[in-house]
PDB file of N, CA and C in Angstrom:
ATOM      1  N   UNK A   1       7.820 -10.639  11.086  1.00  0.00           N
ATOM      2  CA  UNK A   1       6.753  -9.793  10.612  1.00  0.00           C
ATOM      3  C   UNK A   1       7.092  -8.326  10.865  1.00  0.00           C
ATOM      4  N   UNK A   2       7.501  -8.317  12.322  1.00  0.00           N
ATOM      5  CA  UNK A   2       8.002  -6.720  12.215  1.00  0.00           C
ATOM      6  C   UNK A   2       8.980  -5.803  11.476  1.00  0.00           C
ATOM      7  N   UNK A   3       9.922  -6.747  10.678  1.00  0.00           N
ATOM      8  CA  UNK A   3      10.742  -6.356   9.864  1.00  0.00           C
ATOM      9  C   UNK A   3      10.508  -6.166   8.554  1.00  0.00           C
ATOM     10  N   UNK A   4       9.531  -7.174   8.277  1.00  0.00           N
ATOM     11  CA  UNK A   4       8.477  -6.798   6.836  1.00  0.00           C
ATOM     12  C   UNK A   4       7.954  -5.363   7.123  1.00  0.00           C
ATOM     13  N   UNK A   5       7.526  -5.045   8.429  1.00  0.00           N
ATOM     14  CA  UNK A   5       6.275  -3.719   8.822  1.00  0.00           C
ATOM     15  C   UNK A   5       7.334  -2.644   8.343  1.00  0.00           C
ATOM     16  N   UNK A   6       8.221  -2.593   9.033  1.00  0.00           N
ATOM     17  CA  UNK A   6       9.447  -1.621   8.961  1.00  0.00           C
ATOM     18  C   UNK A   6      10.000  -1.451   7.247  1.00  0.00           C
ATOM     19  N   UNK A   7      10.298  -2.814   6.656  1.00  0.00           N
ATOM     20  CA  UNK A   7      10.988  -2.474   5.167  1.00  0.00           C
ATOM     21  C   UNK A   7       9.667  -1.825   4.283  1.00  0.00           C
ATOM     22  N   UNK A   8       8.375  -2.452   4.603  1.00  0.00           N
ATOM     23  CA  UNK A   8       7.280  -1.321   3.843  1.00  0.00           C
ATOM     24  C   UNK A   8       7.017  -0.071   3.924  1.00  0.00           C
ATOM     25  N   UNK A   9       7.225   0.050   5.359  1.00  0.00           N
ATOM     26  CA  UNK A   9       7.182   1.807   5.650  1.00  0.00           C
ATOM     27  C   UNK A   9       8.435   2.273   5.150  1.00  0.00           C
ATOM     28  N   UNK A  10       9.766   2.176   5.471  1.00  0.00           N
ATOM     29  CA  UNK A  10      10.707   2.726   5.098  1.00  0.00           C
ATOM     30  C   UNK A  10      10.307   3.137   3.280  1.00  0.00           C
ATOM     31  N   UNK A  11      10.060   1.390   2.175  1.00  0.00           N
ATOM     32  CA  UNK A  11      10.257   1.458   1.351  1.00  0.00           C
ATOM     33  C   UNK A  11       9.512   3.033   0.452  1.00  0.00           C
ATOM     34  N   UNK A  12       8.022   2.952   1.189  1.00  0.00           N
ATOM     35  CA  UNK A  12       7.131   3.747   0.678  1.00  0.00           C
ATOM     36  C   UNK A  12       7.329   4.841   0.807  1.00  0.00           C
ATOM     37  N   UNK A  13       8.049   5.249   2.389  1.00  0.00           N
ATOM     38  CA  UNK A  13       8.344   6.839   2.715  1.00  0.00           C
ATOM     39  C   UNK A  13       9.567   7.386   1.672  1.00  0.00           C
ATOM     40  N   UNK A  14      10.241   6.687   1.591  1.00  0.00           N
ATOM     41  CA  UNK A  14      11.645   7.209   0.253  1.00  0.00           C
ATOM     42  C   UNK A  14      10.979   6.789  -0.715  1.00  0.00           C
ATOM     43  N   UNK A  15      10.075   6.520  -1.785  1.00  0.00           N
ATOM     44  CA  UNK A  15       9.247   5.987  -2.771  1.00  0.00           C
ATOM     45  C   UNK A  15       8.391   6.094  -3.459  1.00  0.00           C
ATOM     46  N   UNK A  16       7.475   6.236  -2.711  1.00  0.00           N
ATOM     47  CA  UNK A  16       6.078   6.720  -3.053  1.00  0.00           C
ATOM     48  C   UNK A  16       5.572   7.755  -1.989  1.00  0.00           C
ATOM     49  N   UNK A  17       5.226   7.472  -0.977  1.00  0.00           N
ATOM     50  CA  UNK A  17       4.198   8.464  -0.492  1.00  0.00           C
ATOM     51  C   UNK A  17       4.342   7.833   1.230  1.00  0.00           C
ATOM     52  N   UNK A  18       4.280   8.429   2.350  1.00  0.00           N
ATOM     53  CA  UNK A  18       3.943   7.381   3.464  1.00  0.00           C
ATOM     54  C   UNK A  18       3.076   6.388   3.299  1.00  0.00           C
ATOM     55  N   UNK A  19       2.920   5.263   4.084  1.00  0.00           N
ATOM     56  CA  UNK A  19       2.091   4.130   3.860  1.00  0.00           C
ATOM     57  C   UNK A  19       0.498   4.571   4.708  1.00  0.00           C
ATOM     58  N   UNK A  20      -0.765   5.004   4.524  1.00  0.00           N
ATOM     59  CA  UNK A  20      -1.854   5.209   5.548  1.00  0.00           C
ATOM     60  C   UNK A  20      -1.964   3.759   6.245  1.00  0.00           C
ATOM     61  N   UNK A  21      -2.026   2.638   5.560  1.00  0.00           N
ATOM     62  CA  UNK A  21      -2.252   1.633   6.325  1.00  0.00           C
ATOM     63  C   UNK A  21      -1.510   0.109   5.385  1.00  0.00           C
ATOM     64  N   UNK A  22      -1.172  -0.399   6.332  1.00  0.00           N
ATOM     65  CA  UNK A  22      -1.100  -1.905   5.846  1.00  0.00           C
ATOM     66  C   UNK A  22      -1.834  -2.677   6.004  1.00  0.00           C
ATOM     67  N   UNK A  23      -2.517  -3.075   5.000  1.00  0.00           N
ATOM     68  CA  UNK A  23      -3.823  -4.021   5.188  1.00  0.00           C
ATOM     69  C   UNK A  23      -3.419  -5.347   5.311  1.00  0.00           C
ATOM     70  N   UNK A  24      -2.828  -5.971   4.695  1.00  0.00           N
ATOM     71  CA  UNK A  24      -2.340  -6.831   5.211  1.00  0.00           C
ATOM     72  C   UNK A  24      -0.646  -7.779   4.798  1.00  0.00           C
ATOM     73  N   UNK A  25      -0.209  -8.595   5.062  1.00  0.00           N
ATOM     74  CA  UNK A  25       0.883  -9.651   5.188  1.00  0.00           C
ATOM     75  C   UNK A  25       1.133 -10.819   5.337  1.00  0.00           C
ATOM     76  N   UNK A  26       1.189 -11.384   4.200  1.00  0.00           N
ATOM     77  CA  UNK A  26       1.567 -13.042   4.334  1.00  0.00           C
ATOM     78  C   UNK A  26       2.619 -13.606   3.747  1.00  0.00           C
ATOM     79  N   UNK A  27       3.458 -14.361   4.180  1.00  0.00           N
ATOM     80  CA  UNK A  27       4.300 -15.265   4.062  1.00  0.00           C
ATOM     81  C   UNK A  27       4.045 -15.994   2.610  1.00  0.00           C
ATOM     82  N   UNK A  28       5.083 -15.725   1.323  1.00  0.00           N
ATOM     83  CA  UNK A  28       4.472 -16.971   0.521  1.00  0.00           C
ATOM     84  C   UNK A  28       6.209 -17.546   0.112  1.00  0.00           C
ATOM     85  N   UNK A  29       5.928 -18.537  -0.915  1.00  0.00           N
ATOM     86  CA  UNK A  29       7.281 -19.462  -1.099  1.00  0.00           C
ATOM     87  C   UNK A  29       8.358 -18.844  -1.895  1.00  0.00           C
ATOM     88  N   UNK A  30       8.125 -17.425  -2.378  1.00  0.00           N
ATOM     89  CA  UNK A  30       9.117 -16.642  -3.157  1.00  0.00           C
ATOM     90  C   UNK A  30       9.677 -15.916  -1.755  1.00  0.00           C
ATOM     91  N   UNK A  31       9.019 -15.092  -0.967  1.00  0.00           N
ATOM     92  CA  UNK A  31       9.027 -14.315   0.010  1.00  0.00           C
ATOM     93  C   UNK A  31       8.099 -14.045   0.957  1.00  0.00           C
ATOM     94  N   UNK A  32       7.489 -12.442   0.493  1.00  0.00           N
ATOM     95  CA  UNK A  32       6.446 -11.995   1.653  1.00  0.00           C
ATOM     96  C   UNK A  32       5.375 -11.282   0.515  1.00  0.00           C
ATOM     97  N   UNK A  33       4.027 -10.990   0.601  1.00  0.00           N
ATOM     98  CA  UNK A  33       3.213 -10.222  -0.128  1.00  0.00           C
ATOM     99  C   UNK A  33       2.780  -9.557   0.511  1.00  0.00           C
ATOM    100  N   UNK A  34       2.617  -7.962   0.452  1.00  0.00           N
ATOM    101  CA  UNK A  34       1.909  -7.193   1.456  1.00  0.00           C
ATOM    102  C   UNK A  34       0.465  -5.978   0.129  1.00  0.00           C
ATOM    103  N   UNK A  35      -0.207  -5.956   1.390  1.00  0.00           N
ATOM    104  CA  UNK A  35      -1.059  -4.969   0.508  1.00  0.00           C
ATOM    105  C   UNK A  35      -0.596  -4.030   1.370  1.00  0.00           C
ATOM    106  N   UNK A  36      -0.619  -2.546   0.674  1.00  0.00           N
ATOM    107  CA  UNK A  36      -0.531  -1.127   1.502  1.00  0.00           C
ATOM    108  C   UNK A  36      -1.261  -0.178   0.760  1.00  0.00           C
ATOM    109  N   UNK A  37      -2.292   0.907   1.699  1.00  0.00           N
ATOM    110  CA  UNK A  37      -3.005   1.710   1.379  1.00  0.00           C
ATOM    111  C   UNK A  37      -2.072   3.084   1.203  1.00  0.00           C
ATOM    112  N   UNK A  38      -2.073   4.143   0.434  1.00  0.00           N
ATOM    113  CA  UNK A  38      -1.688   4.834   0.551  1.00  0.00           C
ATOM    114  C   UNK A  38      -1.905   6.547   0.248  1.00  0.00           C
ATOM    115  N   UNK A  39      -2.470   7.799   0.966  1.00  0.00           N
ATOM    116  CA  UNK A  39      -3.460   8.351   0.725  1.00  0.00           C
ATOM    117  C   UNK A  39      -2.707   9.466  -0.415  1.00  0.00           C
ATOM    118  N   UNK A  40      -3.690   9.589  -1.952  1.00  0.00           N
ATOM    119  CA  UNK A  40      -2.429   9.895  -2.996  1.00  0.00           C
ATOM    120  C   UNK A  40      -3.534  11.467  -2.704  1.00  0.00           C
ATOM    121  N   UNK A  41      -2.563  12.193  -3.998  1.00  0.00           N
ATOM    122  CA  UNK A  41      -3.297  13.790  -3.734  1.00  0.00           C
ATOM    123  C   UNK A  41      -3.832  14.365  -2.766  1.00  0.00           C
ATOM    124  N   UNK A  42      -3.532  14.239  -1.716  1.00  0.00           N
ATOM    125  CA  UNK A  42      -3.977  15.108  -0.409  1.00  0.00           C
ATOM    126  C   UNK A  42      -4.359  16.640  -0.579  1.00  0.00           C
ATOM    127  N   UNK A  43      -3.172  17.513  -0.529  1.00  0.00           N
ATOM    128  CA  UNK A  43      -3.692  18.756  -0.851  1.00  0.00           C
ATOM    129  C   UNK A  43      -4.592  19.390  -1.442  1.00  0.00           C
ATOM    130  N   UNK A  44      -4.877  18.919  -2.751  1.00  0.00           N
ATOM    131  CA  UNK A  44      -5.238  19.126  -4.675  1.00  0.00           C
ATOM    132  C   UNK A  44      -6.760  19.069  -3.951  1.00  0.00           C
ATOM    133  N   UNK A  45      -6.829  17.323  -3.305  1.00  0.00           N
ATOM    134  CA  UNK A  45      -7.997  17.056  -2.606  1.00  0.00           C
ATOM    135  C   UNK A  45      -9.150  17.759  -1.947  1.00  0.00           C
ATOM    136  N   UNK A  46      -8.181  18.252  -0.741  1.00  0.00           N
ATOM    137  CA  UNK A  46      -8.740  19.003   0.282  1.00  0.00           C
ATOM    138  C   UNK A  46      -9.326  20.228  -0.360  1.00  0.00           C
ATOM    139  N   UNK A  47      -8.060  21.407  -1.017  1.00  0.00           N
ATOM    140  CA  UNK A  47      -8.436  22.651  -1.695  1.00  0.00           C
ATOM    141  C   UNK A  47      -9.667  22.496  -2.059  1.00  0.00           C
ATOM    142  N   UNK A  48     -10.040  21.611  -2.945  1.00  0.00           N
ATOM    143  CA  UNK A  48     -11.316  21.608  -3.842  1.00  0.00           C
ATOM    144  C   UNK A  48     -12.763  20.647  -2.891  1.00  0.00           C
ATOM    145  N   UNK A  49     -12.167  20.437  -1.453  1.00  0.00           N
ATOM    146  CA  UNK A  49     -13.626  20.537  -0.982  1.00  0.00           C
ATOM    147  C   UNK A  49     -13.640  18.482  -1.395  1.00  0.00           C
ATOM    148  N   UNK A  50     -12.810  17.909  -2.043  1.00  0.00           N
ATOM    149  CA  UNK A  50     -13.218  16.262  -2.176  1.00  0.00           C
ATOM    150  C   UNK A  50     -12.641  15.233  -1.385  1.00  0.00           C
ATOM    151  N   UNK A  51     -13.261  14.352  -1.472  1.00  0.00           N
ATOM    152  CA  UNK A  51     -12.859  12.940  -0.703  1.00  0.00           C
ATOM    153  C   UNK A  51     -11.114  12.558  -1.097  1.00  0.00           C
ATOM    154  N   UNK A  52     -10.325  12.396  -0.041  1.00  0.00           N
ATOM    155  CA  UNK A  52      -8.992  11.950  -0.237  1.00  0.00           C
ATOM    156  C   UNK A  52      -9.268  10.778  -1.129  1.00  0.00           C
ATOM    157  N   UNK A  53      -8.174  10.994  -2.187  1.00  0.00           N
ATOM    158  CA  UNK A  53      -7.850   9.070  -2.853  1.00  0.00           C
ATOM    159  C   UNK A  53      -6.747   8.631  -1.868  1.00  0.00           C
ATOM    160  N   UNK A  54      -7.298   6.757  -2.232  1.00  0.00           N
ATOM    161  CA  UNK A  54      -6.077   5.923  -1.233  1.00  0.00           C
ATOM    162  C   UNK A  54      -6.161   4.999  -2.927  1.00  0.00           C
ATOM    163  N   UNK A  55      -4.901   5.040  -2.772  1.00  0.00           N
ATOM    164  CA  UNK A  55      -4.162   4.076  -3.562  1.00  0.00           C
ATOM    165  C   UNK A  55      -3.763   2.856  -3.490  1.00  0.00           C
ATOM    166  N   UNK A  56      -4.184   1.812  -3.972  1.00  0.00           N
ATOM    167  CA  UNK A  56      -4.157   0.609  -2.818  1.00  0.00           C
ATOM    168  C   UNK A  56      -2.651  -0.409  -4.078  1.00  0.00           C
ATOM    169  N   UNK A  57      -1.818  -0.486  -3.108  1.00  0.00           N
ATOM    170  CA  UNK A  57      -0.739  -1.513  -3.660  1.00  0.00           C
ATOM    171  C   UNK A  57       0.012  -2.516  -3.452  1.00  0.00           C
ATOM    172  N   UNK A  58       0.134  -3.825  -4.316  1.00  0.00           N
ATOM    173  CA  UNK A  58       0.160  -5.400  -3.917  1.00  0.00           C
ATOM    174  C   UNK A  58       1.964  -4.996  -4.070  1.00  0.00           C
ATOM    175  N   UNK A  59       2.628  -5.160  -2.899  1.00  0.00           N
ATOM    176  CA  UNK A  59       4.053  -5.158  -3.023  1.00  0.00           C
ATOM    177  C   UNK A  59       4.086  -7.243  -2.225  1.00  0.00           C
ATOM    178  N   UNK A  60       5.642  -7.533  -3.476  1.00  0.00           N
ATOM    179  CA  UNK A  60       6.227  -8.354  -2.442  1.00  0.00           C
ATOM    180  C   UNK A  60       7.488  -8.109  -2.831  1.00  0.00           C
ATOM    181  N   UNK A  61       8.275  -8.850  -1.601  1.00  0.00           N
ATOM    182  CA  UNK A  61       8.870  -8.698  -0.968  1.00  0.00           C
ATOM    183  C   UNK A  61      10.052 -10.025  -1.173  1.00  0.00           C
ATOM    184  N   UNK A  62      11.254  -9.845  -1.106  1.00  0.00           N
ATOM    185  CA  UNK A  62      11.804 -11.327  -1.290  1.00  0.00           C
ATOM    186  C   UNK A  62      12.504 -11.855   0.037  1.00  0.00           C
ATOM    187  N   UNK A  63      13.133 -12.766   0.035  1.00  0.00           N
ATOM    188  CA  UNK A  63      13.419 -13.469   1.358  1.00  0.00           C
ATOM    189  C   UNK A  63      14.129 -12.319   2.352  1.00  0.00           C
ATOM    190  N   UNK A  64      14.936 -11.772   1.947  1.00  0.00           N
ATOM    191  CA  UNK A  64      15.399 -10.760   2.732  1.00  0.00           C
ATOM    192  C   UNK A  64      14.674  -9.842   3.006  1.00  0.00           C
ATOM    193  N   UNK A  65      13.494 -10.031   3.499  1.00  0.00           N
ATOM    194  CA  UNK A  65      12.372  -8.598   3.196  1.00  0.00           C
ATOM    195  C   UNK A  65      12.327  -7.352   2.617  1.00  0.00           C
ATOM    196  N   UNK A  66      13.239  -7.420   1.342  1.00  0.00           N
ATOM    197  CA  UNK A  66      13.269  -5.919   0.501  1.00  0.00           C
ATOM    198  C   UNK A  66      12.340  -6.167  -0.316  1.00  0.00           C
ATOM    199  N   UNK A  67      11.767  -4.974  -0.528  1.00  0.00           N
ATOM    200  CA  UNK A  67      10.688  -4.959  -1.523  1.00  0.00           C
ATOM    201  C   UNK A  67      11.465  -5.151  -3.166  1.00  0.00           C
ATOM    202  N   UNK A  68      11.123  -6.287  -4.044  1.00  0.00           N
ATOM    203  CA  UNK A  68      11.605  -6.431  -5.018  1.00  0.00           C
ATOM    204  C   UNK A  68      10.314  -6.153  -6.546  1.00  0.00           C
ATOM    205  N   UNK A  69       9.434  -5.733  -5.941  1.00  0.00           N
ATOM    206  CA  UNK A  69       8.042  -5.064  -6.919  1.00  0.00           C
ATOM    207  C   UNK A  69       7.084  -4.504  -6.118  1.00  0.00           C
ATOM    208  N   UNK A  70       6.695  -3.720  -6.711  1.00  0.00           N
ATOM    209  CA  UNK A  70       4.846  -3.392  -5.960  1.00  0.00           C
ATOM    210  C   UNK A  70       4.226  -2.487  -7.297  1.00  0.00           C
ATOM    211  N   UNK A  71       3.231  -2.564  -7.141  1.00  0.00           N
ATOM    212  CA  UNK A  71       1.854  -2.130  -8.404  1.00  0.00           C
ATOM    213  C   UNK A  71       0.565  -1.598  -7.527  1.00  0.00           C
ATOM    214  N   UNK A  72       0.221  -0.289  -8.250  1.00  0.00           N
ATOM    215  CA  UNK A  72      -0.855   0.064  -7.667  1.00  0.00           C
ATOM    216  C   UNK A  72      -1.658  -0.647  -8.740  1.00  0.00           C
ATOM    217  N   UNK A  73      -3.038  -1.206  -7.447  1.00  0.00           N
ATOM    218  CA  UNK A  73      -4.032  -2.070  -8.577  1.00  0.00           C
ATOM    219  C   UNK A  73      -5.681  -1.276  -8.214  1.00  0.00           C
ATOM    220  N   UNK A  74      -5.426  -0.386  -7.506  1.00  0.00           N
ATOM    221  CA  UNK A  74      -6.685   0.689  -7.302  1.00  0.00           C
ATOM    222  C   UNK A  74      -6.237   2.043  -6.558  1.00  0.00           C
ATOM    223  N   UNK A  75      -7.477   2.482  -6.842  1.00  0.00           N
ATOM    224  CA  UNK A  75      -7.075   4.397  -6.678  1.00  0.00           C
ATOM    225  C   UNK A  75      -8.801   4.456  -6.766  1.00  0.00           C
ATOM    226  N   UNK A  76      -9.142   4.898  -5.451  1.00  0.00           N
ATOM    227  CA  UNK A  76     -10.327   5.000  -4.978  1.00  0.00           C
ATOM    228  C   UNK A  76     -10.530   6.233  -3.393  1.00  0.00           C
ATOM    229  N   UNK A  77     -11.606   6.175  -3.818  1.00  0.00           N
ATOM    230  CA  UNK A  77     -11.767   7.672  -2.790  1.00  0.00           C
ATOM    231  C   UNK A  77     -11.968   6.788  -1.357  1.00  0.00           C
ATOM    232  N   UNK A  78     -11.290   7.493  -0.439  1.00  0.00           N
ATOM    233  CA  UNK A  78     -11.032   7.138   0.908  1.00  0.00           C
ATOM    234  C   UNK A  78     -12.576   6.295   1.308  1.00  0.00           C
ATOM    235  N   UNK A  79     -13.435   6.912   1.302  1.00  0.00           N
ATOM    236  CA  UNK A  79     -14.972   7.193   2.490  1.00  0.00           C
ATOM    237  C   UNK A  79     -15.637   5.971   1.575  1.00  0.00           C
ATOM    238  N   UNK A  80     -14.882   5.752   0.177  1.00  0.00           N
ATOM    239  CA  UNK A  80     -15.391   4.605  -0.670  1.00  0.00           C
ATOM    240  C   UNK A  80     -15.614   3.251   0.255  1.00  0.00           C
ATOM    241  N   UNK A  81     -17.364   2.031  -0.045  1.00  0.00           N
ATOM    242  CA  UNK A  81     -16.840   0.859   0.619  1.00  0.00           C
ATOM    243  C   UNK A  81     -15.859  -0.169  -0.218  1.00  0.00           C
ATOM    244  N   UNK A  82     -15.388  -1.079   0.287  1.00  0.00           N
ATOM    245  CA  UNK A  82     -14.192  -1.478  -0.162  1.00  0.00           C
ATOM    246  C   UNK A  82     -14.864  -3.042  -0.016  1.00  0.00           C
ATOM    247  N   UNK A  83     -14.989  -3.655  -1.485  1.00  0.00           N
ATOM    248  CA  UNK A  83     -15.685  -5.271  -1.333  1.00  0.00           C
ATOM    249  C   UNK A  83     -14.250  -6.516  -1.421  1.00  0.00           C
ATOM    250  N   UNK A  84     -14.124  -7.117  -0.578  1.00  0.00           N
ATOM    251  CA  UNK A  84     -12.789  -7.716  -0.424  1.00  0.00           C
ATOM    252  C   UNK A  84     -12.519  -8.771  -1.641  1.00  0.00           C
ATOM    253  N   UNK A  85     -11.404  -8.335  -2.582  1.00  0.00           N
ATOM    254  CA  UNK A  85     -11.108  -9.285  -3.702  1.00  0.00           C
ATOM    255  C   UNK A  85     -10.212  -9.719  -3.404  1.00  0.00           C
ATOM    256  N   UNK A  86     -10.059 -10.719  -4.702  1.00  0.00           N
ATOM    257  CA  UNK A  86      -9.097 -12.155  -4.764  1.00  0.00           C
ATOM    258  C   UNK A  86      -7.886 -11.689  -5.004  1.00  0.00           C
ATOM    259  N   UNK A  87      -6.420 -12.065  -4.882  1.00  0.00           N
ATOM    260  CA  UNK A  87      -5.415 -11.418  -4.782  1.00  0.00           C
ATOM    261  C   UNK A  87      -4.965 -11.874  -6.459  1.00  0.00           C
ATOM    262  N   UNK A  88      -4.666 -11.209  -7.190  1.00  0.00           N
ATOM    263  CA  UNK A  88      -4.440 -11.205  -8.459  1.00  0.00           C
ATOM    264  C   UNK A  88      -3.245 -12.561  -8.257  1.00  0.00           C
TER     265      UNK A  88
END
């Protein structure tokens, strides 16, 4: 698991954006599936006085824990509540 933690952060920091949080990680029969939050437009944000967006994205992962896809499947304001859905 800690090596999954590590190839998501690495993947996202050279990639996309740092990771704010990993919500979560499970084991499936291709590899690994992880969700990761990630806080998009920061600056743009702040300047104008609004709620940070977090970008929320379903990466997996294949046996060697490299990330071999991920998709953002929401983009929602931080302070937003968050109703727990079914994993596509």
């Amino acid at each position: 698991m800690k090596e999954v933690m590590k190839s998501l952060n690495e993947f996202f920091e050279e990639n996309v954006k740092p990771p704010f949080r990993i919500t979560s990680v499970s084991e499936e029969e291709y590899g690994w599936f992880a969700e990761v939050e990630v806080i998009e437009e920061d600056e743009y944000m702040q300047k104008y006085g609004h709620d940070q967006l977090l970008g929320v994205y379903e990466v997996k992962l294949n046996n060697n824990r490299q990330v071999g896809s991920f998709e953002r499947v929401n983009l929602r304001p931080r302070s937003a509540h968050v109703e727990t859905a079914e994993r596509r």
